[in-house]
C-alpha atoms as a PDB file:
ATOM      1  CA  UNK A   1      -6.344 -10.265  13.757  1.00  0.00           C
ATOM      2  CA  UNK A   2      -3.105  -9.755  12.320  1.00  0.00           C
ATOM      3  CA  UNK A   3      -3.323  -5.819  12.447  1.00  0.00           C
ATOM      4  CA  UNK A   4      -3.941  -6.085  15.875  1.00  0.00           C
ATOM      5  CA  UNK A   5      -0.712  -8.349  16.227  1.00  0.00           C
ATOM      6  CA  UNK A   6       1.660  -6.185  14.545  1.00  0.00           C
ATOM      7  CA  UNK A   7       0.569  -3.229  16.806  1.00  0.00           C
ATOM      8  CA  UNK A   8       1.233  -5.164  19.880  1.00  0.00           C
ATOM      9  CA  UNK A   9       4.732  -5.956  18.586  1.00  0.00           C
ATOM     10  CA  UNK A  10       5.478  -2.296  19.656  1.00  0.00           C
ATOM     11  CA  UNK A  11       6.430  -1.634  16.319  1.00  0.00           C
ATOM     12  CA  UNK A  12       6.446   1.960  16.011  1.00  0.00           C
ATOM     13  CA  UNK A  13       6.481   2.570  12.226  1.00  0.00           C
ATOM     14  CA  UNK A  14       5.404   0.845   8.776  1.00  0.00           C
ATOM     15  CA  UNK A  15       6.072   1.512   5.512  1.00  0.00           C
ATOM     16  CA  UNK A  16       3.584   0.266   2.558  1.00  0.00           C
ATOM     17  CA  UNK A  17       5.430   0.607  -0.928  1.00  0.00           C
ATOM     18  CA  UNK A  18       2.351   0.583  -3.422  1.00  0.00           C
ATOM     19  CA  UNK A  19       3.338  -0.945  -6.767  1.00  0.00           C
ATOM     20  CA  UNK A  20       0.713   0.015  -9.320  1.00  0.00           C
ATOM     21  CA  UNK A  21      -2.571   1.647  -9.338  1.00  0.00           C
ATOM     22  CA  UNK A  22      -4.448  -1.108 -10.798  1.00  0.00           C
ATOM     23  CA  UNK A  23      -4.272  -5.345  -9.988  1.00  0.00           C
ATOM     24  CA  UNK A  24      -3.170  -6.086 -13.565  1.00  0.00           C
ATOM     25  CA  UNK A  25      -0.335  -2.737 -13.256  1.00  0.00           C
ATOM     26  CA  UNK A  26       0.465  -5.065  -9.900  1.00  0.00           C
ATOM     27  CA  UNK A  27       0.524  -7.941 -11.188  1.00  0.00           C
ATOM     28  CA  UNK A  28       2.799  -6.816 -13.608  1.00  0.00           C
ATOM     29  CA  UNK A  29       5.645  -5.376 -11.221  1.00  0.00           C
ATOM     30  CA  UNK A  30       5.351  -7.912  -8.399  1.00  0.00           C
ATOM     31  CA  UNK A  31       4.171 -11.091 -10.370  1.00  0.00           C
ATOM     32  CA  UNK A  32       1.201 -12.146  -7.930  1.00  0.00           C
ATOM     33  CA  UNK A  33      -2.140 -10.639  -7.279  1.00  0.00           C
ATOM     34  CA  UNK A  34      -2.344  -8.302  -4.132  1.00  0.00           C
ATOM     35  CA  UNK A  35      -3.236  -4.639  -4.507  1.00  0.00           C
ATOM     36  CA  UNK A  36      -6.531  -4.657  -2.900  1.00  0.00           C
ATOM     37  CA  UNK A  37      -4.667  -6.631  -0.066  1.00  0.00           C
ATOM     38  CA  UNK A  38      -2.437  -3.956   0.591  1.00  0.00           C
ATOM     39  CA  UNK A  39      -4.579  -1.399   0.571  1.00  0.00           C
ATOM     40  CA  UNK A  40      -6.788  -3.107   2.831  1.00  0.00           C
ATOM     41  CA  UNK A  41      -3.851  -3.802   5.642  1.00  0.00           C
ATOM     42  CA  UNK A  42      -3.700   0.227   5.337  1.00  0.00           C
ATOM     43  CA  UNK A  43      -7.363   0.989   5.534  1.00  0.00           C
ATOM     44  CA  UNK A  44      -6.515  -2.028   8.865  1.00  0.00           C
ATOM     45  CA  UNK A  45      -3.733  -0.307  10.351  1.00  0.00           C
ATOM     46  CA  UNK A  46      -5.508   3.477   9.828  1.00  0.00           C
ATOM     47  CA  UNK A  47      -8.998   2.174  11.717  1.00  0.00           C
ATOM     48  CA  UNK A  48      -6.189   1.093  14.642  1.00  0.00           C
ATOM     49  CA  UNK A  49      -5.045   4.849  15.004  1.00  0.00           C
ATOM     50  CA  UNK A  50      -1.649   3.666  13.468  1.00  0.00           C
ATOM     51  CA  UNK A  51      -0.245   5.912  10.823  1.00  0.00           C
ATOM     52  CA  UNK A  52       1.546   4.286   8.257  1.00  0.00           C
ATOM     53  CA  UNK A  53       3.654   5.534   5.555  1.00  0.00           C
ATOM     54  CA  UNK A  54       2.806   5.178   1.823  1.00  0.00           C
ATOM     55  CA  UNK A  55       5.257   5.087  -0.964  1.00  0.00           C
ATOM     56  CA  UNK A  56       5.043   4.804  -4.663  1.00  0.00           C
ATOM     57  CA  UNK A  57       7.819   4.688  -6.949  1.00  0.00           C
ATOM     58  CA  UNK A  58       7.971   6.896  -9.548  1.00  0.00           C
ATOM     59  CA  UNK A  59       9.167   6.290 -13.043  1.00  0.00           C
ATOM     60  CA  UNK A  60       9.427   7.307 -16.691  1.00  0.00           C
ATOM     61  CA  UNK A  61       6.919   4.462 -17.365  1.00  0.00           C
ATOM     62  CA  UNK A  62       4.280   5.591 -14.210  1.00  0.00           C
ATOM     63  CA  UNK A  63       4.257   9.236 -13.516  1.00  0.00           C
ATOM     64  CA  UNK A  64       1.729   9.689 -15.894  1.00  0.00           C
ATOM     65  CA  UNK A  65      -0.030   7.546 -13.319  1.00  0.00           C
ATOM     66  CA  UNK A  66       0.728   9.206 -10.596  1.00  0.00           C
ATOM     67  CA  UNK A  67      -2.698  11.266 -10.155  1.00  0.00           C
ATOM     68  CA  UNK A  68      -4.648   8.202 -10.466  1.00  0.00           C
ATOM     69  CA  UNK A  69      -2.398   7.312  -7.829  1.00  0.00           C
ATOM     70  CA  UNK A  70      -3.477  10.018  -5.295  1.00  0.00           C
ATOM     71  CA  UNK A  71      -7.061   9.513  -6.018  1.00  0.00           C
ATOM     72  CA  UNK A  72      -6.698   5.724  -5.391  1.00  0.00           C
ATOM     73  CA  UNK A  73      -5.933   6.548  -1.548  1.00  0.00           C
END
């Protein structure tokens, strides 16, 4: 498993940049599909004991997003 890989590397930290809160809003900023991906490597990495950290870009056009944000994690 790749989760199991990275850990092994002796990595010791991981940052996951979320872009969007929605596939289409992800879509939009990084032109492929892939949200559910992403949050499924952290869901991954989390059920390892690893802790990762999250970050999500906040914007004039998002912030008003930002709550659905939370309650997406």
């Amino acid at each position: 498993m790749f989760t199991q890989k990275i850990l092994n590397s002796g990595i010791d930290g991981i940052n996951i940049s979320i872009k969007g809160t929605t596939e289409e809003e992800y879509l939009c900023y990084t032109h492929q599909i892939g949200l559910y991906d992403v949050i499924e490597g952290y869901q991954n990495l989390k059920h390892f004991g690893f802790e990762p950290t999250i970050s999500y870009v906040v914007t004039d056009s998002n912030i008003e997003k930002f709550n659905m944000f939370v309650k997406m994690l």
